[in-house]
C-alpha atoms as a PDB file:
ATOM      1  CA  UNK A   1       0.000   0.000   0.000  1.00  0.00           C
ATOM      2  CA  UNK A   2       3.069   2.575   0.761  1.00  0.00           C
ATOM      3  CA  UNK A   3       1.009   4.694   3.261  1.00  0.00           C
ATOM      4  CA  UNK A   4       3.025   5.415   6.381  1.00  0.00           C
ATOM      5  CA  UNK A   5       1.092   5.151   9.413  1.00  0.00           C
ATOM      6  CA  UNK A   6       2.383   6.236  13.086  1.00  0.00           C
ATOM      7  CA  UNK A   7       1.436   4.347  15.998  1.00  0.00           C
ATOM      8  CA  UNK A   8       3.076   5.758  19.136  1.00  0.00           C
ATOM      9  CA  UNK A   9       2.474   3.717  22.496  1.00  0.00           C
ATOM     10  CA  UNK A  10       2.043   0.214  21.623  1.00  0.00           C
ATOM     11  CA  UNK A  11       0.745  -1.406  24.793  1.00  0.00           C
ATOM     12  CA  UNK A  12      -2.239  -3.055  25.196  1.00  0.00           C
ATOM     13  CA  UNK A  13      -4.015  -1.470  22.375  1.00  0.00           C
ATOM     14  CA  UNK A  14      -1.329   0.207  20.005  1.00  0.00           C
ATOM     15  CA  UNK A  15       0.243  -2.941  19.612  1.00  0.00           C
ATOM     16  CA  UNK A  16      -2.830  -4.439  18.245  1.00  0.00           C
ATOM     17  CA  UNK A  17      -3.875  -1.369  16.042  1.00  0.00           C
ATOM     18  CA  UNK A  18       0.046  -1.530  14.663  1.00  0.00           C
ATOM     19  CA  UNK A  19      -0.394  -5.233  13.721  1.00  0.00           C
ATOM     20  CA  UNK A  20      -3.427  -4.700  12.254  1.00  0.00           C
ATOM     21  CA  UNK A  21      -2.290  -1.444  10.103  1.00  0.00           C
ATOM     22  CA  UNK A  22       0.620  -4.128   9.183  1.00  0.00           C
ATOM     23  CA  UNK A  23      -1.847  -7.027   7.970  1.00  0.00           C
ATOM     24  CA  UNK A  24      -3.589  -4.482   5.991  1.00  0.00           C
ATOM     25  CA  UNK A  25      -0.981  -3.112   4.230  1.00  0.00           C
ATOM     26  CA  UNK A  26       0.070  -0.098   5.404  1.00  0.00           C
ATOM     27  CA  UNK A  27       3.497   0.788   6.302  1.00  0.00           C
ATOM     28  CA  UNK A  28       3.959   1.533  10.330  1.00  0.00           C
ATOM     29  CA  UNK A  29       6.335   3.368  11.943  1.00  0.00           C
ATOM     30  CA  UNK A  30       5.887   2.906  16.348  1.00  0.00           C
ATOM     31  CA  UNK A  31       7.704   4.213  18.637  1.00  0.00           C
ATOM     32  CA  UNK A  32       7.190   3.319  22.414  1.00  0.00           C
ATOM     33  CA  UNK A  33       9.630   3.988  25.488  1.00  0.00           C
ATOM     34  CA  UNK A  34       9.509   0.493  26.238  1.00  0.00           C
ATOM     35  CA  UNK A  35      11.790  -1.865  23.772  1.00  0.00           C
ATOM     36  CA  UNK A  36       9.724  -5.309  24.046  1.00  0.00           C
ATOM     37  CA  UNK A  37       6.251  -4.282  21.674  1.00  0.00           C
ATOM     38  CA  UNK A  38       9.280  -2.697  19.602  1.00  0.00           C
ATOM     39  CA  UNK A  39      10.836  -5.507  18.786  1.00  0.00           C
ATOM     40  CA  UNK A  40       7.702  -7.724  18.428  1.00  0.00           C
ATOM     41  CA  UNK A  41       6.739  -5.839  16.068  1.00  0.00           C
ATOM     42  CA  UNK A  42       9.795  -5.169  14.252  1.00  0.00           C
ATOM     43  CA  UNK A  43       9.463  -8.421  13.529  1.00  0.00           C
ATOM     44  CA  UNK A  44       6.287  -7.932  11.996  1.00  0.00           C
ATOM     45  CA  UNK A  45       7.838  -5.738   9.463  1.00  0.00           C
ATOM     46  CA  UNK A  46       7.377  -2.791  11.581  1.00  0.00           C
ATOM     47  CA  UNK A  47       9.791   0.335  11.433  1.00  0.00           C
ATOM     48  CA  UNK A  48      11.101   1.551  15.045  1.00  0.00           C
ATOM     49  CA  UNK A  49      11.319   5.028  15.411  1.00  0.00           C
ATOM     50  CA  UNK A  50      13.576   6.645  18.226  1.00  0.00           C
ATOM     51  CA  UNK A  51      11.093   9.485  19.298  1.00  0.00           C
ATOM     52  CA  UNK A  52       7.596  10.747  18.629  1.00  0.00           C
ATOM     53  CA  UNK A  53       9.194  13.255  16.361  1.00  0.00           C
ATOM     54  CA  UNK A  54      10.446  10.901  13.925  1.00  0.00           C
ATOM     55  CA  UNK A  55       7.116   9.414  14.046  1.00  0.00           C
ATOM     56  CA  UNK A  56       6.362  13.105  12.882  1.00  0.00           C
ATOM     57  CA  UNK A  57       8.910  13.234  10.331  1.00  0.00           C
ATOM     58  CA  UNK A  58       7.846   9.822   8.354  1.00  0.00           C
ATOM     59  CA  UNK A  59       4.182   9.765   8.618  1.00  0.00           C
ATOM     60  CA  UNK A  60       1.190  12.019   7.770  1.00  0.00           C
ATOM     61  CA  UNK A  61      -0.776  10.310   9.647  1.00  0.00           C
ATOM     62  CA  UNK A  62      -0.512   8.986  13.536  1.00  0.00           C
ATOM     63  CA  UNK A  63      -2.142   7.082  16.314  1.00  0.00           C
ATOM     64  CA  UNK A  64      -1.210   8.594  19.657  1.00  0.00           C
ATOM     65  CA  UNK A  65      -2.680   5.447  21.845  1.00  0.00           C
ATOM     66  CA  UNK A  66      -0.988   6.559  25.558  1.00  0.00           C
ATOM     67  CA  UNK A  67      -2.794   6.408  28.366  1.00  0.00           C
ATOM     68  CA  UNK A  68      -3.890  10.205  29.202  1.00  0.00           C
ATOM     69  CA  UNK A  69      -3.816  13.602  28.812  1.00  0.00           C
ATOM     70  CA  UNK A  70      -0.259  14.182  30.145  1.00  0.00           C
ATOM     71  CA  UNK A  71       1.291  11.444  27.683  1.00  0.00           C
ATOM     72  CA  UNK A  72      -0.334  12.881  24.674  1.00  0.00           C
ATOM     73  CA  UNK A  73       1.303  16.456  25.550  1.00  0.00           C
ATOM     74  CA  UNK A  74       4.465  14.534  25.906  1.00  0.00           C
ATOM     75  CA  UNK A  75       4.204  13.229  22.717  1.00  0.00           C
ATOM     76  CA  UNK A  76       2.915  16.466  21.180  1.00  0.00           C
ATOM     77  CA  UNK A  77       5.446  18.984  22.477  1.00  0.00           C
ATOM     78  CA  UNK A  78       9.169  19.610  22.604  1.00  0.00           C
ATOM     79  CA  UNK A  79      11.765  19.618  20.482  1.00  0.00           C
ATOM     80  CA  UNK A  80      10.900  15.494  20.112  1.00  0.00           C
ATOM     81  CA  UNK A  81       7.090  15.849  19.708  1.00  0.00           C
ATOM     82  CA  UNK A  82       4.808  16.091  16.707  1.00  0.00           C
ATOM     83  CA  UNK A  83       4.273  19.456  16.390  1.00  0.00           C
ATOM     84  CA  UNK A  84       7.393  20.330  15.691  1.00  0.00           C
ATOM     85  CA  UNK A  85       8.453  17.791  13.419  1.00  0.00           C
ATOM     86  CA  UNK A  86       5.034  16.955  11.895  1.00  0.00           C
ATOM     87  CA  UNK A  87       4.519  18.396   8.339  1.00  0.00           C
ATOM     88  CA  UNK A  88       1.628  20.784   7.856  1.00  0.00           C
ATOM     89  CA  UNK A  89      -1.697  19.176   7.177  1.00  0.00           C
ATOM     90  CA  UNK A  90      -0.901  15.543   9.012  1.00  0.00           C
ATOM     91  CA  UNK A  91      -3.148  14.339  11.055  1.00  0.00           C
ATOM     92  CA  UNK A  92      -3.289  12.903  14.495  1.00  0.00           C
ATOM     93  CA  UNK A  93      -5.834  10.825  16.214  1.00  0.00           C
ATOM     94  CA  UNK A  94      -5.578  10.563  20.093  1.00  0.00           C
ATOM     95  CA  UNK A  95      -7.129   7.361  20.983  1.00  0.00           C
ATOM     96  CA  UNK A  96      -6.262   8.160  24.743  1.00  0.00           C
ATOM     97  CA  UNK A  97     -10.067   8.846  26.849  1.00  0.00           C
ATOM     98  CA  UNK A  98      -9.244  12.427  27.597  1.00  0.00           C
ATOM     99  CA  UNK A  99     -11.747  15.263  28.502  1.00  0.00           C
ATOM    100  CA  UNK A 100     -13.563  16.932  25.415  1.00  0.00           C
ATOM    101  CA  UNK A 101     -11.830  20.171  26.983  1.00  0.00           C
ATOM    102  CA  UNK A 102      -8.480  18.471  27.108  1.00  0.00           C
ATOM    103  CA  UNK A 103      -9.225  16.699  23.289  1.00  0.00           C
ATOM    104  CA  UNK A 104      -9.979  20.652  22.193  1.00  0.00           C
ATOM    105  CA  UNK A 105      -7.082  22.100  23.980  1.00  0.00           C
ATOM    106  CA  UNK A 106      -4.605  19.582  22.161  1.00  0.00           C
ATOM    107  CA  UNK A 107      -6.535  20.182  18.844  1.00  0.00           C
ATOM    108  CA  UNK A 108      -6.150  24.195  18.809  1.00  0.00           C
ATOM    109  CA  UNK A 109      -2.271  23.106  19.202  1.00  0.00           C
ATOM    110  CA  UNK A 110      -2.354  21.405  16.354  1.00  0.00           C
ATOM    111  CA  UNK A 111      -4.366  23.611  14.465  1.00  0.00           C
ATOM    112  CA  UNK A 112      -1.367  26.152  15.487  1.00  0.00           C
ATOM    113  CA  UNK A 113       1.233  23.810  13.564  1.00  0.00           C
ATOM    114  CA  UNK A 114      -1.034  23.279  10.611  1.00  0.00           C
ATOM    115  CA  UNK A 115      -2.130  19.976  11.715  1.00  0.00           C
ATOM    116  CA  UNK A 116      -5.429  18.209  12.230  1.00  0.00           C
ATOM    117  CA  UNK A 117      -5.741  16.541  15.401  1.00  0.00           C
ATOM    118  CA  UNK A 118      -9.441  14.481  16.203  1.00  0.00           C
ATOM    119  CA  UNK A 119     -10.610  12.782  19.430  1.00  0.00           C
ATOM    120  CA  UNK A 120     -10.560   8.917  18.579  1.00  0.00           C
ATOM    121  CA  UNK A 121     -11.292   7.240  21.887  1.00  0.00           C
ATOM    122  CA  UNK A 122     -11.149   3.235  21.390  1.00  0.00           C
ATOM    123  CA  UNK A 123     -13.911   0.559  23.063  1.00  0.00           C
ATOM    124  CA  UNK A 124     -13.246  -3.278  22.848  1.00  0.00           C
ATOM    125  CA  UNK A 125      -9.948  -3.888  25.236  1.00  0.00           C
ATOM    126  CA  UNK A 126      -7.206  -5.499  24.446  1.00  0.00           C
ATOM    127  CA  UNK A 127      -9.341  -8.592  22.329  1.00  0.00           C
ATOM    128  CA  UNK A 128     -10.545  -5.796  20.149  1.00  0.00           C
ATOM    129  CA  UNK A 129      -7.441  -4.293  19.459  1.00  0.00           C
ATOM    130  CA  UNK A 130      -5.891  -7.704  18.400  1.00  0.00           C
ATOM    131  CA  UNK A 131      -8.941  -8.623  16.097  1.00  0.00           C
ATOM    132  CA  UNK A 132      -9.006  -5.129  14.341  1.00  0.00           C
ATOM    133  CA  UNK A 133     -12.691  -5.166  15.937  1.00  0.00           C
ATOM    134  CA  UNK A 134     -12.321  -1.613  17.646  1.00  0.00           C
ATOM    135  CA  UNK A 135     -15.050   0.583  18.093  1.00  0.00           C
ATOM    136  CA  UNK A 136     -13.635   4.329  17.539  1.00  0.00           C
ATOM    137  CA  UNK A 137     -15.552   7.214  18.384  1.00  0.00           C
ATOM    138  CA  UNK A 138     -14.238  10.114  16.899  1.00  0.00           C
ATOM    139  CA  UNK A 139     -14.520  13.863  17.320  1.00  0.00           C
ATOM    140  CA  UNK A 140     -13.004  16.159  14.974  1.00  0.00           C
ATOM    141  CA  UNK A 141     -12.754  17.587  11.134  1.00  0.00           C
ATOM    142  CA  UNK A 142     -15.142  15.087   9.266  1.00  0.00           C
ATOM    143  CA  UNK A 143     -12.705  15.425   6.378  1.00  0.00           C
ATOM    144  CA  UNK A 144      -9.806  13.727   7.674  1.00  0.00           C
ATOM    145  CA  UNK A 145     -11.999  10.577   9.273  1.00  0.00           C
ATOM    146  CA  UNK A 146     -12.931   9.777   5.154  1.00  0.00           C
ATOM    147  CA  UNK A 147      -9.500  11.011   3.868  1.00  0.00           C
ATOM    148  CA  UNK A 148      -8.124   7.771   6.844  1.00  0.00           C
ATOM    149  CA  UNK A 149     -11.376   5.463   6.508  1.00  0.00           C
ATOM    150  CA  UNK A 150      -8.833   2.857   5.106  1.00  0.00           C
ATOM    151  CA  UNK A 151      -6.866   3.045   8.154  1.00  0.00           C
ATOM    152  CA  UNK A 152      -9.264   3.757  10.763  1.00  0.00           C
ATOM    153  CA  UNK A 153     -11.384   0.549   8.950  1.00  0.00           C
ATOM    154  CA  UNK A 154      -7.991  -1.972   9.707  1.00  0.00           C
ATOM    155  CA  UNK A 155      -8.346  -0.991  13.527  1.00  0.00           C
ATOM    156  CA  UNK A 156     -11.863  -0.823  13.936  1.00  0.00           C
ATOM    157  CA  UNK A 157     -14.971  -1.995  12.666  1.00  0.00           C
ATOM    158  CA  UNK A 158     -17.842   0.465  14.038  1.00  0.00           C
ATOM    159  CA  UNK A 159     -16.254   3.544  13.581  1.00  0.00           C
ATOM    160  CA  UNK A 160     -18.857   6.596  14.897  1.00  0.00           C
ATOM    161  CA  UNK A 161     -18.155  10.668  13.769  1.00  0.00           C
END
């Protein structure tokens, strides 16, 4: 397929969501602070990123799948975060549960950087993740959830706007 996809945080269900976007066809670049999922799924046929920001730098579109509100500014700021090293008109979906506040807070950042950034909280656990049977339930510019259907669709399969 040739489309790079980010996943960063590949626990419980980033791993899943990479090895799905991998069985599908896309090309995924994760990048977690633990090694282990890492290297699982370097074996996959994953590529291993060193930071968020080279995340950034190889795909125009990412998964941010940390736990909360804190972890997704980690992975948004700094010299090693998206924004900086994202180009202009990427797009990022946080599938952490955060506050609609905190979801529009980290989506004006974006919008700052040129970026689109949607609310994608996940339902299904851990089993979901692995069977690409997510239920996403997404918040956001409408535009970029059909411009990513192919990649949203390899996660999950009820996917709500």
């Amino acid at each position: 397929m040739g489309v790079k996809v980010g996943v960063i945080g590949t626990g419980n269900m980033g791993f899943g969501m990479a090895s799905n976007l991998l069985k599908a066809g896309f090309d995924v670049v994760a990048y977690d602070m633990r090694r282990e999922p890492l290297d699982a799924l370097g074996k996959k046929g994953a590529s291993i990123a060193p930071d968020a920001g080279a995340v950034g730098r190889e795909c125009p579109l990412v998964f941010s799948v940390v736990i909360d509100y804190q972890q997704n500014l980690a992975v948004l700021q700094g010299p090693y975060g998206l924004l900086e090293n994202m180009a202009r008109g990427g797009c990022i979906f946080v599938c952490s549960t955060i506050s609609p506040n905190h979801a529009r807070e980290l989506a004006a950042m974006a919008a700052q950087r040129g970026l689109r950034l949607l609310d994608s909280p996940v339902s299904g656990g851990r089993e979901g993740a692995e069977a690409g049977t997510l239920t996403l339930m997404i918040g956001g510019d409408r535009s970029a959830v059909e411009e990513h259907r192919g990649a949203l669709g390899a996660v999950g399969r009820r996917i709500f706007y």
